[in-house]
C-alpha atoms as a PDB file:
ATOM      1  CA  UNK A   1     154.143-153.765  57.945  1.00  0.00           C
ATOM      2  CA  UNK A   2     156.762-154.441  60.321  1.00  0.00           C
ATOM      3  CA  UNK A   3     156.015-150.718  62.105  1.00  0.00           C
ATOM      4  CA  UNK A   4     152.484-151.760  62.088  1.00  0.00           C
ATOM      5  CA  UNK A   5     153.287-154.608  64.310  1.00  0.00           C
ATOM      6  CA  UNK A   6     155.205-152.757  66.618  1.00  0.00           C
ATOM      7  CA  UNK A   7     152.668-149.644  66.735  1.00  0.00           C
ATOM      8  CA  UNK A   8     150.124-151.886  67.404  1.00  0.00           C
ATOM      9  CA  UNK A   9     151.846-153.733  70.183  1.00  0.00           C
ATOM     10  CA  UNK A  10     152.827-150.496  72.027  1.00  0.00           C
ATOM     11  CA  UNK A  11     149.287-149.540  71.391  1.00  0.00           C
ATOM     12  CA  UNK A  12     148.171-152.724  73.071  1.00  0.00           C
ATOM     13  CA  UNK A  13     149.537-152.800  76.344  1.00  0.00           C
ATOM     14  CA  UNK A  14     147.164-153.082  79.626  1.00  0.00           C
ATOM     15  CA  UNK A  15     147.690-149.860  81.910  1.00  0.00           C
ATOM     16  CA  UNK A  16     149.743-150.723  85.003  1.00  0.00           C
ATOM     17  CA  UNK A  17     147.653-151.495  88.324  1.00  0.00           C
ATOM     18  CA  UNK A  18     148.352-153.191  91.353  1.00  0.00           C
ATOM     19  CA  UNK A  19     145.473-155.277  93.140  1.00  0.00           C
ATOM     20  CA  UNK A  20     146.744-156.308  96.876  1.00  0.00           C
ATOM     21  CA  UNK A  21     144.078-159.071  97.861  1.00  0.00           C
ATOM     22  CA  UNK A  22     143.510-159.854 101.816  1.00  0.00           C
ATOM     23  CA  UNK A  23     141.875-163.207 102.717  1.00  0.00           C
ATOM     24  CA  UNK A  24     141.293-163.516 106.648  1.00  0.00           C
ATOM     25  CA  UNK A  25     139.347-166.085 108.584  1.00  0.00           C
ATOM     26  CA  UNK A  26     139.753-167.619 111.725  1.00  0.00           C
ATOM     27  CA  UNK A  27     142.149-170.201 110.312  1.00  0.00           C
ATOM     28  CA  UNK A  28     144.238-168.301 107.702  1.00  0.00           C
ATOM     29  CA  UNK A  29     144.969-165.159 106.597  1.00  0.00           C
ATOM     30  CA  UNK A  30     147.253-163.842 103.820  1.00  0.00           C
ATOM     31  CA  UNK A  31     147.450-161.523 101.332  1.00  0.00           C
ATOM     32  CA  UNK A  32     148.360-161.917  97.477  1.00  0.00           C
ATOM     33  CA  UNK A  33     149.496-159.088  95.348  1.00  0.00           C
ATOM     34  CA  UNK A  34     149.679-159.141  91.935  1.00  0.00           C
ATOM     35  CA  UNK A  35     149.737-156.398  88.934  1.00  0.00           C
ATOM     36  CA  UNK A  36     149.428-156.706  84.913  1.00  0.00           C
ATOM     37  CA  UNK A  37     152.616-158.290  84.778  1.00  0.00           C
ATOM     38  CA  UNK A  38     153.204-161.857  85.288  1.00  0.00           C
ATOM     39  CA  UNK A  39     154.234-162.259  88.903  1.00  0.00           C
ATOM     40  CA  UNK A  40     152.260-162.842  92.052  1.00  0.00           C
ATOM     41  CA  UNK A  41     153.555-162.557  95.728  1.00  0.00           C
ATOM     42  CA  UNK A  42     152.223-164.742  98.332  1.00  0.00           C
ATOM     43  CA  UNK A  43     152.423-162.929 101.970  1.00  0.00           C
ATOM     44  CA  UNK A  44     151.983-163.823 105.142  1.00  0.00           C
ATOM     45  CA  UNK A  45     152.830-160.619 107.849  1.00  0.00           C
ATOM     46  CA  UNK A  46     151.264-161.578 111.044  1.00  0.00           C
ATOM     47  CA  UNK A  47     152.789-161.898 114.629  1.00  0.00           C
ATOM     48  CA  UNK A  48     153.200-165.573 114.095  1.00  0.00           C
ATOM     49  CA  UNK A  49     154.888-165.648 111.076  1.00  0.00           C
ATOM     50  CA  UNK A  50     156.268-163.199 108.229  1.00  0.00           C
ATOM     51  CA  UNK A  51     156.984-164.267 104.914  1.00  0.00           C
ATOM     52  CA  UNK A  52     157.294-163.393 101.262  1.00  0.00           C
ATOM     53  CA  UNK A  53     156.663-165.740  97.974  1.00  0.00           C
ATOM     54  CA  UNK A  54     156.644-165.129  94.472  1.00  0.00           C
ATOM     55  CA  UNK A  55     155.236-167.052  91.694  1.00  0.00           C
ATOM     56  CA  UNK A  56     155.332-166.382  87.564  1.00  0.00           C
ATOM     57  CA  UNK A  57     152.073-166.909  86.438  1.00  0.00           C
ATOM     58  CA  UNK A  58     150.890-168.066  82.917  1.00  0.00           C
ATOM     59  CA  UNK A  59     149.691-165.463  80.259  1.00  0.00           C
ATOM     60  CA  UNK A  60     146.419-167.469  80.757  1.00  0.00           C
ATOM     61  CA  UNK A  61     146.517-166.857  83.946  1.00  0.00           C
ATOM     62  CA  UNK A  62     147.656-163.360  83.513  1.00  0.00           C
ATOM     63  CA  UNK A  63     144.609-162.167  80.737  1.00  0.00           C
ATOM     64  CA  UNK A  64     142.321-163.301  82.517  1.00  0.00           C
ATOM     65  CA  UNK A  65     143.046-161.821  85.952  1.00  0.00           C
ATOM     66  CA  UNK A  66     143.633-158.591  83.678  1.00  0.00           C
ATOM     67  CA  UNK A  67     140.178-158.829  82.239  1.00  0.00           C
ATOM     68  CA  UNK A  68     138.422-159.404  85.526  1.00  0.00           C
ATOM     69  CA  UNK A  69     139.813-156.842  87.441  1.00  0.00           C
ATOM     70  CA  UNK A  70     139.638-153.695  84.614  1.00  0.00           C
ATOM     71  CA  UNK A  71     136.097-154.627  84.012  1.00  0.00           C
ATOM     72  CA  UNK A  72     135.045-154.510  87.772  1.00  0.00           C
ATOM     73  CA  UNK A  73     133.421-151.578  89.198  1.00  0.00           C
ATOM     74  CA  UNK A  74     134.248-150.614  92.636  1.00  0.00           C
ATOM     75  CA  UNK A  75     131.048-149.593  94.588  1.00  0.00           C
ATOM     76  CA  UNK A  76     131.076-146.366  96.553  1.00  0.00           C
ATOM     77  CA  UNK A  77     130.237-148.056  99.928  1.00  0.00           C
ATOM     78  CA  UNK A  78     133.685-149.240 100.552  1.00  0.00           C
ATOM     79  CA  UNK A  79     132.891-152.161 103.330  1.00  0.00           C
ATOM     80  CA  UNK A  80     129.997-154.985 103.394  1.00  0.00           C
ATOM     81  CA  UNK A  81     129.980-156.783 106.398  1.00  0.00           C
ATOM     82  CA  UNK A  82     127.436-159.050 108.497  1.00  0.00           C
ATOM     83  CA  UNK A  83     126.930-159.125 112.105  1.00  0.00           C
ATOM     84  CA  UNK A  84     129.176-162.449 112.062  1.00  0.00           C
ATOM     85  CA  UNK A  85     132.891-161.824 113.211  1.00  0.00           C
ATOM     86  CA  UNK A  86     134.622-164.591 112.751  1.00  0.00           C
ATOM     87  CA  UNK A  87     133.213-165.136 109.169  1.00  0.00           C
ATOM     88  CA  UNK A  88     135.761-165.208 105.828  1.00  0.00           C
ATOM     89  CA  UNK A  89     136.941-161.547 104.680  1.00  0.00           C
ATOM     90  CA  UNK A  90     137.840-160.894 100.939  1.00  0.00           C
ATOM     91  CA  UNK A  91     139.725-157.199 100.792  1.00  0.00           C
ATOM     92  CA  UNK A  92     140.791-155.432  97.811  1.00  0.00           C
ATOM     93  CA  UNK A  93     142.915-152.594  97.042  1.00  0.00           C
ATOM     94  CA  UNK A  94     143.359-151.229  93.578  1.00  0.00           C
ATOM     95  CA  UNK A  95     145.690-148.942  92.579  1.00  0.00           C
ATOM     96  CA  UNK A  96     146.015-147.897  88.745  1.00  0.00           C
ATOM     97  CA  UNK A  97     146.861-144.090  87.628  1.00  0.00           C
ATOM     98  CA  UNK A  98     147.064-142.393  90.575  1.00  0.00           C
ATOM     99  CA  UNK A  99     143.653-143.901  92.067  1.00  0.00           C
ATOM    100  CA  UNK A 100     142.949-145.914  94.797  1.00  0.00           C
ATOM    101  CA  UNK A 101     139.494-148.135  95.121  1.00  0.00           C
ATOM    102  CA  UNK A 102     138.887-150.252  97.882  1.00  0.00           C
ATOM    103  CA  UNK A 103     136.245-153.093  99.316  1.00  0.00           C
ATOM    104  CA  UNK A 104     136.079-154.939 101.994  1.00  0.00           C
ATOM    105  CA  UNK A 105     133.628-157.832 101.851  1.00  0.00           C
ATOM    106  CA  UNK A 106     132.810-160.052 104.818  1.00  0.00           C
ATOM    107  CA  UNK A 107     130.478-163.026 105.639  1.00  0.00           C
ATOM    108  CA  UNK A 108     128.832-163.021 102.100  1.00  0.00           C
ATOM    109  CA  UNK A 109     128.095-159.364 101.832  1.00  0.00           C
ATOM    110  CA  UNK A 110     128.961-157.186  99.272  1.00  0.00           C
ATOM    111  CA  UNK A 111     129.334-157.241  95.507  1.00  0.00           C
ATOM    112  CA  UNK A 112     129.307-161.153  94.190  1.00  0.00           C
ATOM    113  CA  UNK A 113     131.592-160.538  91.456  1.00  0.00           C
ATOM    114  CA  UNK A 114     134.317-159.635  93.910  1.00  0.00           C
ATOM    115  CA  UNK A 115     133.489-162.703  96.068  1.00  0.00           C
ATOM    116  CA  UNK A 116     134.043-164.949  92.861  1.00  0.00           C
ATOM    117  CA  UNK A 117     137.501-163.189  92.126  1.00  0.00           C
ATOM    118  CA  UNK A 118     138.523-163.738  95.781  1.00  0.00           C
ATOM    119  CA  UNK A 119     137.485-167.885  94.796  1.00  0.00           C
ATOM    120  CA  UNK A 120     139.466-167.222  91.440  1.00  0.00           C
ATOM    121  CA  UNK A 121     142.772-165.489  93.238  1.00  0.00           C
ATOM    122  CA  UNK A 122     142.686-168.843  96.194  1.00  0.00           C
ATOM    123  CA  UNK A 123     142.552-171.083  93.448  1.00  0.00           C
ATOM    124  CA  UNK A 124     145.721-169.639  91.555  1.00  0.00           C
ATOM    125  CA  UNK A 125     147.394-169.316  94.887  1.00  0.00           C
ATOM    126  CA  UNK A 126     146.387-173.203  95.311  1.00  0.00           C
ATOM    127  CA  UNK A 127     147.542-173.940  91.476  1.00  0.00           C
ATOM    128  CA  UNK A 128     151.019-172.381  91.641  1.00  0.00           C
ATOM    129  CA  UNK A 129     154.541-173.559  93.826  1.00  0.00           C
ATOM    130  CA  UNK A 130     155.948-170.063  95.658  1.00  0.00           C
ATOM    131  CA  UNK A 131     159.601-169.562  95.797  1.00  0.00           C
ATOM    132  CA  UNK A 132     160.702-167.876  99.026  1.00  0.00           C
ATOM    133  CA  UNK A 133     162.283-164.410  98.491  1.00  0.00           C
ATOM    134  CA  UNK A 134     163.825-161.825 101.001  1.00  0.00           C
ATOM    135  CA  UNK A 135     161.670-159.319  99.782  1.00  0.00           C
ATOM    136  CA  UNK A 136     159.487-156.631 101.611  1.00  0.00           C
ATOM    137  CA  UNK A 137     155.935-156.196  99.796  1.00  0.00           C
ATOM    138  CA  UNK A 138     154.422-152.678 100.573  1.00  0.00           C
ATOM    139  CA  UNK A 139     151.460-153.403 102.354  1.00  0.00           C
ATOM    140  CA  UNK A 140     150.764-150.357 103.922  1.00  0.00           C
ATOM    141  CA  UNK A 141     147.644-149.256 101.833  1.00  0.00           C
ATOM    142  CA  UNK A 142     145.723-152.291 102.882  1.00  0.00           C
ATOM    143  CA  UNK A 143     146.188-152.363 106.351  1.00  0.00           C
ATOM    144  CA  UNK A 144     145.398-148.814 106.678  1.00  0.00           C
ATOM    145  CA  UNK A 145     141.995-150.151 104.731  1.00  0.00           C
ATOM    146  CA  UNK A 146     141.917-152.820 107.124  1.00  0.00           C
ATOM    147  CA  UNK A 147     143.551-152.378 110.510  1.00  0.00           C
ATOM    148  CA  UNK A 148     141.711-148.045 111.005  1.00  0.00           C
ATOM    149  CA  UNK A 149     138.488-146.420 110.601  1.00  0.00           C
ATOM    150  CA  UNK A 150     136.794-150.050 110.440  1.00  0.00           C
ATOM    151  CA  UNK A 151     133.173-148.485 111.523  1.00  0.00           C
ATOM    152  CA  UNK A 152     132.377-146.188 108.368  1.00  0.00           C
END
């Protein structure tokens, strides 16, 4: 029994992915990165200011952002946008086993389901206190999403 148990609990584990999220309006912008363990950073990189949070999330928490994310499917067209510029922006980047999906979503365009798991991710960054660390987060992924090639 006891080899069942463990069997069954190696058996169970999520597959590891990383989901860097990039909110951006005319008032704030930030980015949260998370991955299927129970951490989430908190970033701000901009010219004003540059820092770096972490917070341990519940397994609540955790499962559920799991569950959301693995069942989503990314759409081919990589960016929605509206003629509106200064509008909210809700960008993704997934990264699990060697792929990479992306979406950009801006003004209301776009897939709804990733519009309510940018709501879901500002409410966890509203429901949780960030500790400071001196930690780089790798960025780099998303801002090449973001910051080149923005008219596709």
């Amino acid at each position: 029994m006891f080899t069942s148990i463990i069997f069954y609990g190696c058996n169970s584990k999520s597959s590891d992915f990383s989901l860097t999220f990039y909110r951006w309006s005319i008032h704030e912008d930030y980015y949260l990165k998370l991955n299927n363990y129970d951490t989430i950073l908190y970033i701000i990189d901009n010219p004003i200011e540059k820092m770096t949070r972490y917070a341990l999330i519940s397994e609540d928490d955790r499962e559920l952002l799991q569950s959301k994310i693995q069942d989503f499917n990314f759409p081919k067209t990589e960016r929605f946008s509206s003629q509106i510029d200064d509008g909210l922006s809700y960008n993704f980047v997934y990264e699990s086993d060697k792929q990479i999906k992306r979406l950009s979503n801006h003004v209301n365009s776009g897939p709804k389901e990733f519009w309510e798991l940018g709501k879901l991710l500002e409410s966890l960054k509203a429901k949780y206190h960030f500790q400071e660390i001196k930690k780089d987060a790798n960025l780099k992924e998303m801002n090449n999403f973001i910051f080149t090639n923005t008219s596709d």
